[in-house]
N, C-alpha and C. Protein backbone atom coordinates (compact mmCIF):
# COMPACT_ATOMS: atom_id res chain seq x y z
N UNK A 1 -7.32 76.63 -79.49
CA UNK A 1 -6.18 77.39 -79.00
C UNK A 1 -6.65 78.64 -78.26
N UNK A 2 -7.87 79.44 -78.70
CA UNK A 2 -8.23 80.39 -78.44
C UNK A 2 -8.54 79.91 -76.63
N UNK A 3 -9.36 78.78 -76.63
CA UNK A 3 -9.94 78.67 -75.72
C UNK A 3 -8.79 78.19 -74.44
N UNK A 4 -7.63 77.63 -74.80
CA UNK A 4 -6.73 77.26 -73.95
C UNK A 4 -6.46 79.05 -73.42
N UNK A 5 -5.74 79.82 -74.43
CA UNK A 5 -5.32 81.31 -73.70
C UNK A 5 -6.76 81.79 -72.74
N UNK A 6 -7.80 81.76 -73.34
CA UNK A 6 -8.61 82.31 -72.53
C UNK A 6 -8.93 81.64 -70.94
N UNK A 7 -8.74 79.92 -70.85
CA UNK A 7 -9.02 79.50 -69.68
C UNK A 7 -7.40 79.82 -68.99
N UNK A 8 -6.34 80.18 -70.09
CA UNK A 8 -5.07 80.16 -68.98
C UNK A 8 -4.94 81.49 -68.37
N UNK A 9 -5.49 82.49 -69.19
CA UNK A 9 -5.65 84.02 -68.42
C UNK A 9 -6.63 83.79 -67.53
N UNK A 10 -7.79 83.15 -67.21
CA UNK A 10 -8.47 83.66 -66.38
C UNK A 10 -8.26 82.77 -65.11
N UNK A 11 -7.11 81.30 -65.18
CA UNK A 11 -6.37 81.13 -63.88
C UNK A 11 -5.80 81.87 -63.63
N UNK A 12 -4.78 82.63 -64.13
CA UNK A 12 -3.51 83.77 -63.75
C UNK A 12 -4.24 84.95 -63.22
N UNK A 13 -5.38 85.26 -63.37
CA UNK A 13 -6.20 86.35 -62.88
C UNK A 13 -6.77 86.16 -61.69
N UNK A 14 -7.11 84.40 -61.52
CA UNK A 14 -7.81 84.13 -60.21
C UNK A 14 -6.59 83.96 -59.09
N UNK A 15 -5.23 83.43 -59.41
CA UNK A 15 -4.68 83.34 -58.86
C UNK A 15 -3.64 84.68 -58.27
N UNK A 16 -3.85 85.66 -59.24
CA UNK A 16 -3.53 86.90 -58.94
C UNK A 16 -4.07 87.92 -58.16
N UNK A 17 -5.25 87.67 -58.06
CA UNK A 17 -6.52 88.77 -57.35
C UNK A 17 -5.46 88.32 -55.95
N UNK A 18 -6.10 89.92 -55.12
CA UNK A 18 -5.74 90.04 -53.85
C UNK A 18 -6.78 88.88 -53.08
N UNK A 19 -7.76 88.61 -53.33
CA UNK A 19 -8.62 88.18 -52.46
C UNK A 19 -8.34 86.60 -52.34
N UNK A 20 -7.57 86.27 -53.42
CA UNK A 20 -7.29 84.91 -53.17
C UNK A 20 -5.59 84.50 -52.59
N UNK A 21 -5.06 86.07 -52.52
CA UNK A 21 -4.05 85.87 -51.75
C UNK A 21 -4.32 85.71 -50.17
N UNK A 22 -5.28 86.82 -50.15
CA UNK A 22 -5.45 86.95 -48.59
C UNK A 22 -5.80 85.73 -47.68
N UNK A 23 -6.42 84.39 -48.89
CA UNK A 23 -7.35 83.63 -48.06
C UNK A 23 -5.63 82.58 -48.27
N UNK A 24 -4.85 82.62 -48.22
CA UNK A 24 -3.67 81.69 -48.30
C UNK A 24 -2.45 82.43 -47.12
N UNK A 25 -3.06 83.92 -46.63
CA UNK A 25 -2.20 84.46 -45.29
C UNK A 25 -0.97 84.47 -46.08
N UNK A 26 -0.67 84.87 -47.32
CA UNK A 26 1.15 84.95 -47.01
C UNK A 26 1.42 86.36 -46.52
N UNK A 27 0.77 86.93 -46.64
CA UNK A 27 1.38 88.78 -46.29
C UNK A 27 0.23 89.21 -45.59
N UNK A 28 0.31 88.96 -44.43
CA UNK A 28 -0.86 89.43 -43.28
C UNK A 28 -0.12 89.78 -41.56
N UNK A 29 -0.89 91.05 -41.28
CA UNK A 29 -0.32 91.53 -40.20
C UNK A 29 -0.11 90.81 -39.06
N UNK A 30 0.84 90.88 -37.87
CA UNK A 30 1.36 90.03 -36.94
C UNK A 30 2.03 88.62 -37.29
N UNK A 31 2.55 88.89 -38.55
CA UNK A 31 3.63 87.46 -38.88
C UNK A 31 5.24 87.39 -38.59
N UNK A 32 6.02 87.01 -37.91
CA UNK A 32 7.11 86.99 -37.34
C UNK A 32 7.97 86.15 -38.37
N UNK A 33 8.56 86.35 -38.64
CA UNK A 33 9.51 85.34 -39.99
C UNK A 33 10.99 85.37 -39.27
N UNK A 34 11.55 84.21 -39.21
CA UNK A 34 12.96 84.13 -39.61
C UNK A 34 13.58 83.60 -40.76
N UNK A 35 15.03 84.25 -41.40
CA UNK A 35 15.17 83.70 -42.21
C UNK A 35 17.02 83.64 -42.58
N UNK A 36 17.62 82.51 -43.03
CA UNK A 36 18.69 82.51 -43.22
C UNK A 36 19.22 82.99 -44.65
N UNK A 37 20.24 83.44 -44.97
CA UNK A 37 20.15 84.01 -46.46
C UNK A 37 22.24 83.70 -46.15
N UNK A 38 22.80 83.85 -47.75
CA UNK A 38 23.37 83.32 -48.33
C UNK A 38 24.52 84.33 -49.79
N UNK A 39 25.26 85.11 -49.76
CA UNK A 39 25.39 85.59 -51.39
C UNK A 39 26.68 86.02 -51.53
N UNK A 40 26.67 86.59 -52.26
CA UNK A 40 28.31 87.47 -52.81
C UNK A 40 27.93 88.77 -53.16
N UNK A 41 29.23 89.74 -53.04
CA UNK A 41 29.61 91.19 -53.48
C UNK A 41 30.26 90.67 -54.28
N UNK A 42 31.10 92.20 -54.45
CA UNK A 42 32.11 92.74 -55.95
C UNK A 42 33.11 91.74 -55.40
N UNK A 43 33.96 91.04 -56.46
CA UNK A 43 35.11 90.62 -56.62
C UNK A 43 34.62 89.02 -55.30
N UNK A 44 35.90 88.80 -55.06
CA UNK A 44 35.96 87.48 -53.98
C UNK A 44 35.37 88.14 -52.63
N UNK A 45 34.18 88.26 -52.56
CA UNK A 45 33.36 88.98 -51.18
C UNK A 45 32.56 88.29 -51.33
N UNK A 46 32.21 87.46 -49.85
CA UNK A 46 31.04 86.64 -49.53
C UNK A 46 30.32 87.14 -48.36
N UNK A 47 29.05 86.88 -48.26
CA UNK A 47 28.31 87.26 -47.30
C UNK A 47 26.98 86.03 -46.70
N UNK A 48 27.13 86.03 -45.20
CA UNK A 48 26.00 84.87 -44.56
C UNK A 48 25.39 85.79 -43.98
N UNK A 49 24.27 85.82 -43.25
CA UNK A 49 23.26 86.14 -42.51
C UNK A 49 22.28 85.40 -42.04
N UNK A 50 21.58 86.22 -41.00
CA UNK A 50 20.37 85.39 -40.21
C UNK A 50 19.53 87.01 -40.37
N UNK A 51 18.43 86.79 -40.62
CA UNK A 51 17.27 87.98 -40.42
C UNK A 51 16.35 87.53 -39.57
N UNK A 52 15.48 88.54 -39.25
CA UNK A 52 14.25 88.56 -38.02
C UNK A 52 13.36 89.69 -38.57
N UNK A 53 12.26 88.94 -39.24
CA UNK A 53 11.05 90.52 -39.62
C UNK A 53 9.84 90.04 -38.70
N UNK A 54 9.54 91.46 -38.52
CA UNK A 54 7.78 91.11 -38.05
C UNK A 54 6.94 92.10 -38.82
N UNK A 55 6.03 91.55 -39.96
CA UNK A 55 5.02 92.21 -40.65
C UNK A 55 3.56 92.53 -39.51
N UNK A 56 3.80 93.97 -39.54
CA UNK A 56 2.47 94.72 -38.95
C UNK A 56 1.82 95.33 -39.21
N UNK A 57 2.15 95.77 -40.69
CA UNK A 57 1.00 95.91 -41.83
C UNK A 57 0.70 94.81 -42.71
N UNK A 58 -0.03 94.10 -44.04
CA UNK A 58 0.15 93.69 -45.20
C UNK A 58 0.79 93.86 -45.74
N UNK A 59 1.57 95.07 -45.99
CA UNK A 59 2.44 96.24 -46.32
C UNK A 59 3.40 95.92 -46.56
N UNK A 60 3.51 96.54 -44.88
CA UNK A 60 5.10 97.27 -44.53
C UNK A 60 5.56 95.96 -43.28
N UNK A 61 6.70 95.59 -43.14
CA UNK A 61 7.55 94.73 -41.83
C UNK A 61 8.83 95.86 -41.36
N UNK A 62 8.87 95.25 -40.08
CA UNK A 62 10.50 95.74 -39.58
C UNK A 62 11.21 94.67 -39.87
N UNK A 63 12.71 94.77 -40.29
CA UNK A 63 13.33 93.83 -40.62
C UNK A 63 14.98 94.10 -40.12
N UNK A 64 15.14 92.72 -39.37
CA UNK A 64 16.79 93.27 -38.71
C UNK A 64 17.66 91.85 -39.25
N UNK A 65 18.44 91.93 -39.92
CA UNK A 65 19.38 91.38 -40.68
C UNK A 65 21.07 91.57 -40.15
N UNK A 66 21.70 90.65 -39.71
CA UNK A 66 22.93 90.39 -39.26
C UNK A 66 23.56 89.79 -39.96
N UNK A 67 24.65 90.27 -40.56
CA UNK A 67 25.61 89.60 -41.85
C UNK A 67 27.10 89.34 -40.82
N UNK A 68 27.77 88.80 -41.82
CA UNK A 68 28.80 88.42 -41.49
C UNK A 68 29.55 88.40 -43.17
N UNK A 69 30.63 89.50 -42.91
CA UNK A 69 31.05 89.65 -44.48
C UNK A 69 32.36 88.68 -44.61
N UNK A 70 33.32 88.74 -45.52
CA UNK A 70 34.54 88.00 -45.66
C UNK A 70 34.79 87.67 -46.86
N UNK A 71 36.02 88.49 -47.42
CA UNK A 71 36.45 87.87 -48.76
C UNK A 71 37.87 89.28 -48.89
N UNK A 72 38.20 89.36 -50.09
CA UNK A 72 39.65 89.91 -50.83
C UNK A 72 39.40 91.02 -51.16
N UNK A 73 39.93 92.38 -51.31
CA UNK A 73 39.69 93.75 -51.83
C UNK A 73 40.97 94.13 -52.38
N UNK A 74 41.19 94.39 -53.39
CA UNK A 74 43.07 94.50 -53.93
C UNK A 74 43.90 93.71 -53.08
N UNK A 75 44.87 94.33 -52.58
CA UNK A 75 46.00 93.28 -52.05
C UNK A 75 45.50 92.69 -50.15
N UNK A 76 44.07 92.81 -49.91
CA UNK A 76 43.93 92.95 -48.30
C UNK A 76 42.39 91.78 -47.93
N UNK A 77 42.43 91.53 -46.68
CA UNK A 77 41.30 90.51 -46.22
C UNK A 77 40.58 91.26 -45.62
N UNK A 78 39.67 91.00 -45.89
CA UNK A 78 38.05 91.72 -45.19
C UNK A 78 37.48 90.89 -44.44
N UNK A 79 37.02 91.32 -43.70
CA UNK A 79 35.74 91.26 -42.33
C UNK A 79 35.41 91.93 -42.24
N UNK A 80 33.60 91.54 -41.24
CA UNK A 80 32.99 92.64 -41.20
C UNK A 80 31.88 92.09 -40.51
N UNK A 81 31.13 92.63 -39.40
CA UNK A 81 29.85 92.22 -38.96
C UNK A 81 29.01 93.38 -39.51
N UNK A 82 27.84 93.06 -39.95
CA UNK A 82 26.50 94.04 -39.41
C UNK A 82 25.64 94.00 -39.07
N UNK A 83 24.75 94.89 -38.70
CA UNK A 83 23.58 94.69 -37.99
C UNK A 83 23.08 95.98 -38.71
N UNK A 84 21.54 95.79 -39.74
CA UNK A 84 20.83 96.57 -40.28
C UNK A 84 19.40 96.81 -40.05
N UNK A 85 18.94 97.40 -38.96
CA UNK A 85 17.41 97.62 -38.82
C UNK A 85 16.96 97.99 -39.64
N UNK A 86 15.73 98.16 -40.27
CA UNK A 86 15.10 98.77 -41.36
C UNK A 86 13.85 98.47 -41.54
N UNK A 87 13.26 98.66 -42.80
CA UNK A 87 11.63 98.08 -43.41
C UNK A 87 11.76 97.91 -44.46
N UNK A 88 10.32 97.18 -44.47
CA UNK A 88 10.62 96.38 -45.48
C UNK A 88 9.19 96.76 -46.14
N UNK A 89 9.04 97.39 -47.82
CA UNK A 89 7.51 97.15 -48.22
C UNK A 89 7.30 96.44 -49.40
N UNK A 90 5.98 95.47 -49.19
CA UNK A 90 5.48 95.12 -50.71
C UNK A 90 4.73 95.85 -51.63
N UNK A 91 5.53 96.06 -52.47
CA UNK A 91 5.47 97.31 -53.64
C UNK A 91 4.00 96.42 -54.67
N UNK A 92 4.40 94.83 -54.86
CA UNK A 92 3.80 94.50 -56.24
C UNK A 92 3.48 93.23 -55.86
N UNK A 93 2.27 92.69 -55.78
CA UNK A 93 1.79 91.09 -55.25
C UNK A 93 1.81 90.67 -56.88
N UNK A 94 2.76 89.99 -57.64
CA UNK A 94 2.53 89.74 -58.97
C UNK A 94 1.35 88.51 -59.20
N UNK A 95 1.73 87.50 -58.89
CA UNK A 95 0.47 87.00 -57.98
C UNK A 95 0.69 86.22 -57.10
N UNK A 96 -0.49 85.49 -56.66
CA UNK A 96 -0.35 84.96 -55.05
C UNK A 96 0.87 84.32 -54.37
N UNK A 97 1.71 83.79 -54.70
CA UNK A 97 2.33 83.14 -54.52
C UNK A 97 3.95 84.00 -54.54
N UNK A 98 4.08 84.99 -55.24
CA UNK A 98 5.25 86.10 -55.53
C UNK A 98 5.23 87.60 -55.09
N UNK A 99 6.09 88.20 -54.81
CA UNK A 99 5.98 89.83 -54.05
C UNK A 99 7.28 90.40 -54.51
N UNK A 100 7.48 91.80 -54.99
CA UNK A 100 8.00 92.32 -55.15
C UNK A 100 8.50 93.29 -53.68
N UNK A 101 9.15 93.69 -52.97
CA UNK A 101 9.79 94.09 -51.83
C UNK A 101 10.45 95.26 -51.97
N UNK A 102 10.21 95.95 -51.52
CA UNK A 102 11.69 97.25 -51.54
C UNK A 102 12.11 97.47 -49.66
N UNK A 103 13.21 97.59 -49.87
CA UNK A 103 13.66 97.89 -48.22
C UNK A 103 14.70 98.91 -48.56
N UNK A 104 14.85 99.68 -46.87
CA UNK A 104 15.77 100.57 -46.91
C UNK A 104 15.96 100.24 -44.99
N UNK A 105 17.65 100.80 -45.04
CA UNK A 105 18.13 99.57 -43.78
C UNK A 105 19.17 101.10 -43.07
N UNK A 106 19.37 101.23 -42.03
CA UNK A 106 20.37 101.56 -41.65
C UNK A 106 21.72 100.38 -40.90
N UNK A 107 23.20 100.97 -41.33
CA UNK A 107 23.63 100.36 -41.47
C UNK A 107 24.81 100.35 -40.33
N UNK A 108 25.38 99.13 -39.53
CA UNK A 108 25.92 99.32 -38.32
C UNK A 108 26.58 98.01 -37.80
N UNK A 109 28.05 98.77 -37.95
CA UNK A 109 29.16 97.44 -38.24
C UNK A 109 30.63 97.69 -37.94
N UNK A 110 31.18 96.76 -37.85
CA UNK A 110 32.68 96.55 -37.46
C UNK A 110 33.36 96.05 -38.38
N UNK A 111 33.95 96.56 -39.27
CA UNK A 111 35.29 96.53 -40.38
C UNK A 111 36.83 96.02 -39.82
N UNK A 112 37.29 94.76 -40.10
CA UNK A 112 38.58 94.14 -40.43
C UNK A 112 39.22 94.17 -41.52
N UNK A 113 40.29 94.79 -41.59
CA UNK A 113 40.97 94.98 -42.62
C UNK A 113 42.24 94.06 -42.32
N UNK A 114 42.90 93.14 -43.06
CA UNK A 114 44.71 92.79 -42.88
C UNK A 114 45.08 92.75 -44.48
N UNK A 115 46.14 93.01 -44.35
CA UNK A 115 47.15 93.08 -45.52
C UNK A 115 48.49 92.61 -44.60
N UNK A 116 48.40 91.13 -45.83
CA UNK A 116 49.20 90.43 -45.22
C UNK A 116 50.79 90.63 -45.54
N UNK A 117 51.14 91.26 -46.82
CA UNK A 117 52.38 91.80 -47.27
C UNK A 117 52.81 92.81 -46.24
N UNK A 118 52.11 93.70 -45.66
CA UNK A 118 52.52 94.56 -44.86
C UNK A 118 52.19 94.11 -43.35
N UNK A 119 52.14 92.75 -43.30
CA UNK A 119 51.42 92.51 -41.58
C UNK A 119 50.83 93.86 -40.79
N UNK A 120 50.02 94.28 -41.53
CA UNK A 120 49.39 95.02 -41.12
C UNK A 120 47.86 94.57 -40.36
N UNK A 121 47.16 95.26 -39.41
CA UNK A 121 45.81 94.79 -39.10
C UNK A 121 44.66 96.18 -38.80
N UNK A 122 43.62 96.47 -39.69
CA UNK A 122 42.79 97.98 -39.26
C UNK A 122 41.98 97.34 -39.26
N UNK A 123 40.84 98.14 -38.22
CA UNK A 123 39.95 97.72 -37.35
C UNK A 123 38.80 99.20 -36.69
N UNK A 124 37.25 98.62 -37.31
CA UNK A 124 36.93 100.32 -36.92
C UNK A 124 35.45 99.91 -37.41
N UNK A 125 35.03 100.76 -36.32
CA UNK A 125 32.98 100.91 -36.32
C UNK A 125 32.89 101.27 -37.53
N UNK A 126 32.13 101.24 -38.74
CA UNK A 126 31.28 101.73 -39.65
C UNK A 126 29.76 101.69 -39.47
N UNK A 127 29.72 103.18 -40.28
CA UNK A 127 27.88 103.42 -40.15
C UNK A 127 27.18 103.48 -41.71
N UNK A 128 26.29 103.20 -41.72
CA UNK A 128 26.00 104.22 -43.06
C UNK A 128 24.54 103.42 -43.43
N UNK A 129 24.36 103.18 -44.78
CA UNK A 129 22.79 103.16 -44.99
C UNK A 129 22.65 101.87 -46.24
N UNK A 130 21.50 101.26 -46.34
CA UNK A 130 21.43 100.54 -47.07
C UNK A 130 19.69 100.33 -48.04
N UNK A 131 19.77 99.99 -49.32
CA UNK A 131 18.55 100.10 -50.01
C UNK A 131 18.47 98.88 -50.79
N UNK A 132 17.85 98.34 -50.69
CA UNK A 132 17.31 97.57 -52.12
C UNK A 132 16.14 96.52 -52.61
N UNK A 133 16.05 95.61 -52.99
CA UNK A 133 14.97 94.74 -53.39
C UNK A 133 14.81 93.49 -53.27
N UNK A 134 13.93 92.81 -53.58
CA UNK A 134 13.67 91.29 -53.41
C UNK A 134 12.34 90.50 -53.81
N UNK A 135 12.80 89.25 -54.60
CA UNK A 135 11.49 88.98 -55.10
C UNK A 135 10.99 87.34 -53.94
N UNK A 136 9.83 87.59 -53.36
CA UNK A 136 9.81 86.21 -52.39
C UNK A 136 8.98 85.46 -53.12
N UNK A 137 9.29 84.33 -53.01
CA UNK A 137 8.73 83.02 -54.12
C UNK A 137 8.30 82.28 -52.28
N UNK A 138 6.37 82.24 -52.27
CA UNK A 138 6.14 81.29 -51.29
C UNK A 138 5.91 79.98 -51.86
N UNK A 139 6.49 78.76 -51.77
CA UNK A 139 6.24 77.50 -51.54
C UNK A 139 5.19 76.97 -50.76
N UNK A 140 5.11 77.15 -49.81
CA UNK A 140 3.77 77.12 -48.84
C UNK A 140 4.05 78.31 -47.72
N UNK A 141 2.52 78.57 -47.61
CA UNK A 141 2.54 79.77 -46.46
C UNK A 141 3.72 80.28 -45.19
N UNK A 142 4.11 78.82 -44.90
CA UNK A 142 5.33 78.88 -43.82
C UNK A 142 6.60 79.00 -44.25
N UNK A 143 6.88 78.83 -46.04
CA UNK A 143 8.50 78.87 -46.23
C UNK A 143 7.87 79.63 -47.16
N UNK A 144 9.02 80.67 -47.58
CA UNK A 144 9.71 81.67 -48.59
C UNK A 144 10.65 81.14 -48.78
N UNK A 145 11.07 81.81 -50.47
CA UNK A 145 12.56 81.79 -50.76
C UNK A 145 12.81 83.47 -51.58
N UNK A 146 13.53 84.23 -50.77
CA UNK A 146 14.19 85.25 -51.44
C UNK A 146 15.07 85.42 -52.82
N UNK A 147 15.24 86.11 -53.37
CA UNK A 147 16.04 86.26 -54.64
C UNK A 147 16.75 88.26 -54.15
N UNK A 148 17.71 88.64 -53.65
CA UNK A 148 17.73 90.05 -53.22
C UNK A 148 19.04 90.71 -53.82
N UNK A 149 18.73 92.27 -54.15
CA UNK A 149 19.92 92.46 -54.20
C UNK A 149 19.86 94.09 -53.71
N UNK A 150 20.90 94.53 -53.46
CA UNK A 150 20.92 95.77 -52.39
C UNK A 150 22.15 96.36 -52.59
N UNK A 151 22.10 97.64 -52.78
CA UNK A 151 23.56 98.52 -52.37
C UNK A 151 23.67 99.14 -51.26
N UNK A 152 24.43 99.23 -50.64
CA UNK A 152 25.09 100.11 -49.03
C UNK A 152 26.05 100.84 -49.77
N UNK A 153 26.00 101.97 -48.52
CA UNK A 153 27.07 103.04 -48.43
C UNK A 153 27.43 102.51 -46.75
N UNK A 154 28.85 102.69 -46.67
CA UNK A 154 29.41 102.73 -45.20
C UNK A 154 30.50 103.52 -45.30
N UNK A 155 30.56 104.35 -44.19
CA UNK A 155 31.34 104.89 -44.38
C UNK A 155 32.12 104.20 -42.49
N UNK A 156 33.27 103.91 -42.36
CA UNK A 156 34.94 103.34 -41.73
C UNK A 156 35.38 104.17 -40.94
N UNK A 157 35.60 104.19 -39.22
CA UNK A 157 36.76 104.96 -38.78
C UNK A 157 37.45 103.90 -38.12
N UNK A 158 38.40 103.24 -39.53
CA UNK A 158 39.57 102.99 -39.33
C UNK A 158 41.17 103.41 -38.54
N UNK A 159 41.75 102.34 -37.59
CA UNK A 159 42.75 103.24 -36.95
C UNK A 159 43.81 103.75 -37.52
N UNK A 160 44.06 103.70 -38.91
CA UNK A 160 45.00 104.47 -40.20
C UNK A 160 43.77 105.80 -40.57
N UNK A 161 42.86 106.12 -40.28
CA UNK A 161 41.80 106.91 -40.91
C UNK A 161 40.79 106.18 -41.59
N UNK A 162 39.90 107.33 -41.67
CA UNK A 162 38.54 106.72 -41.99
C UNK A 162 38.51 106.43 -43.86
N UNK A 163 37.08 105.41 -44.05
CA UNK A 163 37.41 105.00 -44.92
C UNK A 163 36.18 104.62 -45.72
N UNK A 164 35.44 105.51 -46.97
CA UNK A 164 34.00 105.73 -47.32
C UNK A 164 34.08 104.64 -48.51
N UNK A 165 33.02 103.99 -48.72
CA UNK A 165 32.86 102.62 -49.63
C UNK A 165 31.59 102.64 -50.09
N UNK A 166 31.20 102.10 -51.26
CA UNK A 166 29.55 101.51 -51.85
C UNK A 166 30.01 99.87 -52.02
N UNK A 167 29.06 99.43 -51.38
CA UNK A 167 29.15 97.67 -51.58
C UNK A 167 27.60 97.61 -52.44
N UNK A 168 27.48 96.27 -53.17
CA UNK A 168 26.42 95.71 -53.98
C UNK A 168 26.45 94.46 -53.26
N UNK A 169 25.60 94.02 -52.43
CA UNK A 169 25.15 92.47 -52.09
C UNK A 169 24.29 91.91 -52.79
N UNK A 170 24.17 90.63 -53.32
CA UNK A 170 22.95 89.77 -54.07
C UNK A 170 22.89 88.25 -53.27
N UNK A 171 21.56 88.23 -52.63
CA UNK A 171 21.03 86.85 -51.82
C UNK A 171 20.66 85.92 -52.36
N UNK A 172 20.49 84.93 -51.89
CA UNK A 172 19.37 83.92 -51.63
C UNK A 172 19.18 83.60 -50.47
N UNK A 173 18.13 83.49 -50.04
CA UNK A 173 17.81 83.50 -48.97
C UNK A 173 16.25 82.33 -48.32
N UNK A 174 16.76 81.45 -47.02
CA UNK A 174 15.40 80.90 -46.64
C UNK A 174 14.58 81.30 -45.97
N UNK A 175 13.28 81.47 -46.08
CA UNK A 175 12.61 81.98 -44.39
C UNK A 175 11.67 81.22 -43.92
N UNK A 176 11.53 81.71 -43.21
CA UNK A 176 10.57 80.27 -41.97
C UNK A 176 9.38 81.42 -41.73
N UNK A 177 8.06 81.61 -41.86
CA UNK A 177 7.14 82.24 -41.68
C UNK A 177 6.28 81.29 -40.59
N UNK A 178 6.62 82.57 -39.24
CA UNK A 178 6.12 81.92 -38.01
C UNK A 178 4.56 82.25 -38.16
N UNK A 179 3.36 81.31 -38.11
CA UNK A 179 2.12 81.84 -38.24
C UNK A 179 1.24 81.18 -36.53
């Protein structure tokens, strides 16, 4: 038994070292990734996207993410495009094959509001900022799969007045690692 833990720690160690990540390229500079992703907010709020990163450190990537929101908020229907530039860093290579991520995004979008009891329709640019995390599970060097979750602030200038919010998004997400 002894000898099983000892040969199973010292795979998890070989497979953990940086040096045997590096020779498998998942997190190496000039890699272009696309990736489609998938999730829900608070209450009946759904969210799709398409992202575009390019890693130019080991590090650190730029990462631009385009959502498309849609779902129920008390009595009213939501929409919403965004578009979030930002970066992206790997905080924690747990091992080769897994990464811990932190990003922080600015945030830049168009808010639909209807409430259909009042045939009403508001409509209005929002700005604001976004933070959060993600764990990437590589399958092979060319596909990832994300696990993410993130809070935004936006703040609405709605044509009834403006209108300040915190959303919580949680992904899944595919990516295609262009090498």
């Amino acid at each position: 038994m002894k000898k099983k833990l000892i040969l199973l720690s010292g795979v998890l160690l070989l497979a953990s070292s940086p040096s045997f990540a590096d020779s498998q390229l998942t997190h190496a500079a000039g890699i272009h990734s696309v990736q489609v992703h998938g999730g829900c907010s608070v209450g009946n709020t759904w969210d799709a996207g398409l992202d575009y990163q390019y890693r130019f450190h080991k590090n650190w990537a730029l990462d631009i993410p385009v959502d498309y929101e849609w779902g129920t908020f008390n009595r009213s229907d939501f929409g919403g495009f965004r578009l979030s530039p930002g970066a992206e860093t790997s905080v924690w290579q747990i091992c080769s094959w897994l990464y811990l991520n932190l990003n922080a995004r600015m945030v830049l979008g168009y808010d639909i509001w209807k409430n259909p009891d009042m045939q009403a329709v508001d409509k209005g640019f929002a700005l604001g900022a976004s933070a959060g995390f993600n764990l990437e599970f590589f399958a092979i060097p060319e596909l990832s799969v994300t696990l993410a979750a993130s809070q935004s602030w936006k703040y609405t200038w709605l044509t009834s007045g403006p209108y300040n919010y915190f959303s919580p998004l949680f992904t899944v997400g595919f990516k295609y690692n262009i090498r």
